[in-house]
Protein backbone atom coordinates (compact mmCIF):
# COMPACT_ATOMS: atom_id res chain seq x y z
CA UNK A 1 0.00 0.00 0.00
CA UNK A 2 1.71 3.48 -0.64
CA UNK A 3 2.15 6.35 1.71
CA UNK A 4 -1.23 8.49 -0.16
CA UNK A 5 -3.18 5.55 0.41
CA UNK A 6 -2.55 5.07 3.71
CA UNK A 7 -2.72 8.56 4.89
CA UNK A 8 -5.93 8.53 3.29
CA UNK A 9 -7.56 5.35 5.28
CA UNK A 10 -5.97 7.30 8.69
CA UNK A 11 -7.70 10.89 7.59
CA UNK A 12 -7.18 13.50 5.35
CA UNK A 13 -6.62 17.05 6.85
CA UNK A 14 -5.86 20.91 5.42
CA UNK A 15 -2.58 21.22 5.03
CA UNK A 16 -1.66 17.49 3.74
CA UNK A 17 0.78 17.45 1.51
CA UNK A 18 1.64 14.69 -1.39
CA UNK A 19 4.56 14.44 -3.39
CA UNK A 20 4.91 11.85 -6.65
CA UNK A 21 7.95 11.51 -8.72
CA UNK A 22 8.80 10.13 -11.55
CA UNK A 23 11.30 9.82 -14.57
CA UNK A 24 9.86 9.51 -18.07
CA UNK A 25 11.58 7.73 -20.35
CA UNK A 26 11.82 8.23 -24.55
CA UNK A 27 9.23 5.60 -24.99
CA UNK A 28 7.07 7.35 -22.58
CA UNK A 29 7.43 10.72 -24.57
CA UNK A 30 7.39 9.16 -28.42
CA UNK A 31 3.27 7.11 -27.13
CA UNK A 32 2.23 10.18 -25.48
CA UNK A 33 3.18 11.98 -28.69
CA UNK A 34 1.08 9.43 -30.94
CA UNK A 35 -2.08 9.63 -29.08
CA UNK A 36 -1.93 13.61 -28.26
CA UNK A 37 -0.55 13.66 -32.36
CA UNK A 38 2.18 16.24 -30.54
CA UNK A 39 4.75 16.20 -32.57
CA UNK A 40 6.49 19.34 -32.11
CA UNK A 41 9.74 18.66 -32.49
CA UNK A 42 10.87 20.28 -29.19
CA UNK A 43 10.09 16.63 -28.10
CA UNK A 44 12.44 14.82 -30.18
CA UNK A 45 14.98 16.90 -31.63
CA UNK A 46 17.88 17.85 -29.22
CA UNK A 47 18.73 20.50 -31.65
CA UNK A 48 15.64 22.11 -32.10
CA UNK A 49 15.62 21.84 -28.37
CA UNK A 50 18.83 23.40 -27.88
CA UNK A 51 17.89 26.33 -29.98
CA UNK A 52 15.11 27.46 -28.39
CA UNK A 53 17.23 27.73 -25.48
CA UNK A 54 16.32 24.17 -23.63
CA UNK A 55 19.38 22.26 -22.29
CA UNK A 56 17.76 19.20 -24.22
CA UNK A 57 14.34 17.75 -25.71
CA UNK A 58 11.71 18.66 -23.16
CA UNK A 59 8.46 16.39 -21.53
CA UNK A 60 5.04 16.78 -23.78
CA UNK A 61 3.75 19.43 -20.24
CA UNK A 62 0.30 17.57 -20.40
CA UNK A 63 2.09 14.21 -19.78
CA UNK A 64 3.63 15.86 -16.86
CA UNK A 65 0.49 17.13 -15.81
CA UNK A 66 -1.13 13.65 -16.11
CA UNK A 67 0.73 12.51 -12.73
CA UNK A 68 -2.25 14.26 -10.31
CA UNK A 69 -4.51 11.20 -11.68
CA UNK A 70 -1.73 9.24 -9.58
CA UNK A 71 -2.71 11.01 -6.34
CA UNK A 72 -6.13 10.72 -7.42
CA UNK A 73 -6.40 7.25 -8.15
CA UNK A 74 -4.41 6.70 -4.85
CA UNK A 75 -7.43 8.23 -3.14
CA UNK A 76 -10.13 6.72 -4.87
CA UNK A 77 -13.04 5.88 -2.48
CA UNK A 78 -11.46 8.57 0.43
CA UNK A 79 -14.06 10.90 1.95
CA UNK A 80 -14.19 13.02 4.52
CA UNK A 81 -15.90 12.44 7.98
């Protein structure tokens, strides 16, 4: 059981703070890219990266985004009192 879920089954309060991290990997970026039908090439090419000033290609930012559905999902059936 993770740490959301189990704070959740003990009581959620104001102030309760979650943290998820993760590392997305090429494959991750290159499927998100065919279902959104992203393909800007900030994505893929380090060198159109680079020259808009990015140190490398950069996450689709609705991928990133997608990670509250993992806090959400770890609270799934949590209510309050």
């Amino acid at each position: 059981m993770t740490y959301i879920r189990e704070q959740a089954i003990r009581g959620l309060k104001a102030g309760d703070v979650f943290t998820v991290t993760r590392t997305f990997t090429e494959n991750d970026t290159v499927a998100f890219g065919e279902i959104s039908r992203d393909m800007n090439p900030i994505h893929y090419d380090e060198r159109f990266a680079a020259a808009k000033d990015f140190r490398g290609k950069i996450c689709h930012g609705l991928l990133v985004g997608g990670m509250i559905t993992e806090v959400g999902g770890k609270l799934a059936g949590w209510h309050p009192e």
